[in-house]
N, C-alpha and C. Protein backbone atom coordinates (compact mmCIF):
# COMPACT_ATOMS: atom_id res chain seq x y z
N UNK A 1 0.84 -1.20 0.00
CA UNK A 1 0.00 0.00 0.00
C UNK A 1 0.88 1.25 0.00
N UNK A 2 0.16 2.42 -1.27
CA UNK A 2 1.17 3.68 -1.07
C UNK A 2 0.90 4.40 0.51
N UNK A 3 2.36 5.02 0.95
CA UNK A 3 2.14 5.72 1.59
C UNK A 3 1.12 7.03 1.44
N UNK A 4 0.15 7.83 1.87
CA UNK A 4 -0.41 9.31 1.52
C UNK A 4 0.32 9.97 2.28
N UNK A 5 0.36 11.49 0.91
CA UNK A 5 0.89 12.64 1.68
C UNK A 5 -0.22 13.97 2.06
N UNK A 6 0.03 14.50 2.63
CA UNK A 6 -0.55 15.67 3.29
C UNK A 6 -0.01 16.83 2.73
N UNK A 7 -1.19 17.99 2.53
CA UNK A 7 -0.85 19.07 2.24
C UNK A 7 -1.56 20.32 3.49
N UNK A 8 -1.02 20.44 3.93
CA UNK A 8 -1.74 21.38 5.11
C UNK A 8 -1.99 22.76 5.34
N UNK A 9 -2.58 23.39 6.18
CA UNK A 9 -2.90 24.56 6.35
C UNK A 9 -2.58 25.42 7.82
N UNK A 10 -1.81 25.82 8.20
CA UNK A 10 -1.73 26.19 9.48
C UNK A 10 -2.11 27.85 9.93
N UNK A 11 -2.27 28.20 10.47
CA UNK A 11 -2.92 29.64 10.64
C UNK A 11 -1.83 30.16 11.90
N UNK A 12 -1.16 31.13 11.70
CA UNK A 12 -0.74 32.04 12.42
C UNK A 12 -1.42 33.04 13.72
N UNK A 13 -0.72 32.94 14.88
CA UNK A 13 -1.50 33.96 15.83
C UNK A 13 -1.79 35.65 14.92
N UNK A 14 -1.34 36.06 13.46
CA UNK A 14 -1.53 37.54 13.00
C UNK A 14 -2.68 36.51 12.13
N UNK A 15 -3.04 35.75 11.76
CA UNK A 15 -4.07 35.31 10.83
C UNK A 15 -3.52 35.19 9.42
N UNK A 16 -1.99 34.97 9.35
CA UNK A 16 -1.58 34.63 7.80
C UNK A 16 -1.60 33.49 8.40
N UNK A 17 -1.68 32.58 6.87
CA UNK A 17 -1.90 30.90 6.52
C UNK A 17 -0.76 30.45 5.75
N UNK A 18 -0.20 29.33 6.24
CA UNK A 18 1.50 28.35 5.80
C UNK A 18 1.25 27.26 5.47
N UNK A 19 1.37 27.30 4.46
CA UNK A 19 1.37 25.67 3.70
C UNK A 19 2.39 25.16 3.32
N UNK A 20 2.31 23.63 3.62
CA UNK A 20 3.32 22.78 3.72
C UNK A 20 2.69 21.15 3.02
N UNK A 21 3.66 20.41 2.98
CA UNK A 21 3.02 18.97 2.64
C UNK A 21 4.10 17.96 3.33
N UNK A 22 3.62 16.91 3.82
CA UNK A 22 4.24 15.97 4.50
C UNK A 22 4.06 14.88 4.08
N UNK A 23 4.54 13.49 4.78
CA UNK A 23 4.09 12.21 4.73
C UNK A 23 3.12 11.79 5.88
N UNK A 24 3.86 12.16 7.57
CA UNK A 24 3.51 12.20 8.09
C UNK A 24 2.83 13.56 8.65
N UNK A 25 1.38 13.52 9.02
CA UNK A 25 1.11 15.21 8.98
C UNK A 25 1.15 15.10 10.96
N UNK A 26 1.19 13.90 11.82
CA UNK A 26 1.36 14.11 13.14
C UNK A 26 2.67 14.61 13.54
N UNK A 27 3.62 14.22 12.81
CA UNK A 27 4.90 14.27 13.23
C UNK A 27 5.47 15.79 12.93
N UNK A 28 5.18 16.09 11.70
CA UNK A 28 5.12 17.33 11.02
C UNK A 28 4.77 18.59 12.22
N UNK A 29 3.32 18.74 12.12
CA UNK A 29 3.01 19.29 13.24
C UNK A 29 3.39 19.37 14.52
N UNK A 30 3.85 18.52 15.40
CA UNK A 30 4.08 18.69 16.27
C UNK A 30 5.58 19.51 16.10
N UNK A 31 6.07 19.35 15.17
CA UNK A 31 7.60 19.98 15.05
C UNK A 31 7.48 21.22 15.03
N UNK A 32 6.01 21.98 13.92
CA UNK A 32 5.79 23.10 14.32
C UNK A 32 6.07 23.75 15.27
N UNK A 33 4.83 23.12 16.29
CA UNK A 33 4.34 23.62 17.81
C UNK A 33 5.37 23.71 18.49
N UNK A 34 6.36 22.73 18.22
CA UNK A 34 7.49 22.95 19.42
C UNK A 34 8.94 23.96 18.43
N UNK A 35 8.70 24.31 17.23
CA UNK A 35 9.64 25.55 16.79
C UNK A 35 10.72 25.14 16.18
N UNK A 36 10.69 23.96 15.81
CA UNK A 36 11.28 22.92 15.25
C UNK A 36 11.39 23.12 13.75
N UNK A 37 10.83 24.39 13.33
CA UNK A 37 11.09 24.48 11.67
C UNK A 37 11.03 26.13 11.45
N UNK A 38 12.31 25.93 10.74
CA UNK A 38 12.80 27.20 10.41
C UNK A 38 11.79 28.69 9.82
N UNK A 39 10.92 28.11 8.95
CA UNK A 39 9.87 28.95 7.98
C UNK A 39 8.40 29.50 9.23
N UNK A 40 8.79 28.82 10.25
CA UNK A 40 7.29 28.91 11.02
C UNK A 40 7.26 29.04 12.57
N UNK A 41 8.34 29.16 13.40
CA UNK A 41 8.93 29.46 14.80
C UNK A 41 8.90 30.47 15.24
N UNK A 42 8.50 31.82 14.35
CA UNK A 42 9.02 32.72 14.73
C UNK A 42 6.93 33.55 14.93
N UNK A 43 6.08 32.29 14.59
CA UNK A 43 4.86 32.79 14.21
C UNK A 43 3.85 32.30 15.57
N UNK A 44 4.12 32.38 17.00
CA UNK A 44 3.72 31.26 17.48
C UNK A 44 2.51 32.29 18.07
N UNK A 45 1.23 31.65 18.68
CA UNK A 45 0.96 29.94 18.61
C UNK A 45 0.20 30.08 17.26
N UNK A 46 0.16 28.74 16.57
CA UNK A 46 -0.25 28.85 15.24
C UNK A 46 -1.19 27.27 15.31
N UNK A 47 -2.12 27.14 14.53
CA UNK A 47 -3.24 26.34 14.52
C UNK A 47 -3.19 25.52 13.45
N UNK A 48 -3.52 24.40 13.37
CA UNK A 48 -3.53 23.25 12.40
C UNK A 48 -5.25 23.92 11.99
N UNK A 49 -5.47 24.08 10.48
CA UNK A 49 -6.59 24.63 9.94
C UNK A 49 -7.53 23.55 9.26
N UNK A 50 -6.71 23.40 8.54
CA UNK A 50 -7.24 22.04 7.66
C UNK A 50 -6.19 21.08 7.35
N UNK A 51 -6.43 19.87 6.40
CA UNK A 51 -5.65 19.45 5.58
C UNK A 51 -6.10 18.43 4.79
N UNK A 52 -5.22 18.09 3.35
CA UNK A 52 -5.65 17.27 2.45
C UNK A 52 -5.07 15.86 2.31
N UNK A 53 -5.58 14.62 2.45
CA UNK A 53 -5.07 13.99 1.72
C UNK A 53 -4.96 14.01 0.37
N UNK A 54 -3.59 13.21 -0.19
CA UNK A 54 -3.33 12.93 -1.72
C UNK A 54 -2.78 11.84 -1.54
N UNK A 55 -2.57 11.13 -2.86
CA UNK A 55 -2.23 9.44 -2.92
C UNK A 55 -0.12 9.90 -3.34
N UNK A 56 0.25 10.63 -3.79
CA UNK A 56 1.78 11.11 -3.83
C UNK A 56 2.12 12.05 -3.50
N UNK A 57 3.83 12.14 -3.63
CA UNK A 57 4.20 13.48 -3.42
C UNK A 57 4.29 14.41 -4.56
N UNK A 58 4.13 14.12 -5.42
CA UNK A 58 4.33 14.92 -6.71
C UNK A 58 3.02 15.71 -6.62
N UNK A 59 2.04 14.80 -6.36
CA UNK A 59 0.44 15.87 -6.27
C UNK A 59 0.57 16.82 -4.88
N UNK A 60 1.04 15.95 -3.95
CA UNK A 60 1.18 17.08 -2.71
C UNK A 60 1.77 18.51 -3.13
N UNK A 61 2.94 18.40 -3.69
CA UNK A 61 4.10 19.40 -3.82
C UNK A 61 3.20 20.22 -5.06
N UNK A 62 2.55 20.02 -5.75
CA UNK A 62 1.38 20.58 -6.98
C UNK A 62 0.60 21.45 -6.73
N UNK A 63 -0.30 20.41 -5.61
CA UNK A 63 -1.35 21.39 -4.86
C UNK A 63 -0.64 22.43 -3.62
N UNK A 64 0.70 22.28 -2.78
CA UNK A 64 1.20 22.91 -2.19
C UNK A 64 1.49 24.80 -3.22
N UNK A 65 1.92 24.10 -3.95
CA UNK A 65 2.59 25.14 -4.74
C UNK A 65 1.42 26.13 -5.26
N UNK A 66 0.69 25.00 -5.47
CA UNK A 66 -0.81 25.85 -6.30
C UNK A 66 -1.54 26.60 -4.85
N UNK A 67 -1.29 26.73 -3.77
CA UNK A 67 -1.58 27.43 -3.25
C UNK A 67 -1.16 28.50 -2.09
N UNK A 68 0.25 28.44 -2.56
CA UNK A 68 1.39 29.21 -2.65
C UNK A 68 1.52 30.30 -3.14
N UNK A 69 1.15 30.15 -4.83
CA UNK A 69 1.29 31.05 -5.87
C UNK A 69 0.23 32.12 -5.71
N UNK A 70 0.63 33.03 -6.64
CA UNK A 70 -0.64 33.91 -7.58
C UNK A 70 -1.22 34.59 -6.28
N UNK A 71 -1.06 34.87 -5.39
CA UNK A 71 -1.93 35.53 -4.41
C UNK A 71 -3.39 34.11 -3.74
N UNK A 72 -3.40 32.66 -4.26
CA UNK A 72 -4.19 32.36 -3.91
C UNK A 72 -4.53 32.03 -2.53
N UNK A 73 -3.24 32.01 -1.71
CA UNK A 73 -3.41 31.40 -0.14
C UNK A 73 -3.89 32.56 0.60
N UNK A 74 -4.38 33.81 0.07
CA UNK A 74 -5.20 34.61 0.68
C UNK A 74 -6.54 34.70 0.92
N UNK A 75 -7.21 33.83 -0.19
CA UNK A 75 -8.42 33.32 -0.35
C UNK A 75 -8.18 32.33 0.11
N UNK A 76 -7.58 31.28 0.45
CA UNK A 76 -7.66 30.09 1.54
C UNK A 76 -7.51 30.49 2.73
N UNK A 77 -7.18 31.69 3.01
CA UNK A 77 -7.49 32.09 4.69
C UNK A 77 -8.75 32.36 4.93
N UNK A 78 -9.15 33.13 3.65
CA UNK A 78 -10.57 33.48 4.27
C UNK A 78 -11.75 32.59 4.24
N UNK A 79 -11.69 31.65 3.35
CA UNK A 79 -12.36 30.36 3.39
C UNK A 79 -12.37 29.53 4.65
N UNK A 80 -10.76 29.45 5.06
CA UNK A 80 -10.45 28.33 6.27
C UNK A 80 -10.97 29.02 7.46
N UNK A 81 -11.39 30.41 7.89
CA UNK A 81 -11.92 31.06 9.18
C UNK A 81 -13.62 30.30 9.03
């Protein structure tokens, strides 16, 4: 059986939103919370919002990116409240 990856949503105590994709999304997270990753330590306390499964990483890193770009992860904040 494939492993699934995760594409996630985390919300910042200012209300910007960080997306990321994992394998594991428990392990991931908790690395957050405890400041354990460079891009997101400096944002604390910050909230697990949503997240997606996908069946690879190539789609994770796709949809990560696709909501990365173009101004769209601004409209995924306001959706995810």
């Amino acid at each position: 059986m494939q492993q699934m990856w995760y594409v996630y949503f985390l919300e910042f105590s200012n209300g910007d939103i960080y997306v990321g994709s994992t394998p594991d999304l428990k392990r991931r997270f908790e690395s957050h919370k405890k400041g354990q990753v460079q891009s997101t330590k400096a944002n604390f306390p910050l909230k697990l919002r949503s997240d997606v499964a996908v069946e690879t990483e190539t789609r994770a890193r796709e949809l990560e990116k696709h909501f990365t770009v173009g101004g769209v992860l601004d409209n995924v904040g306001e959706q995810l409240c």
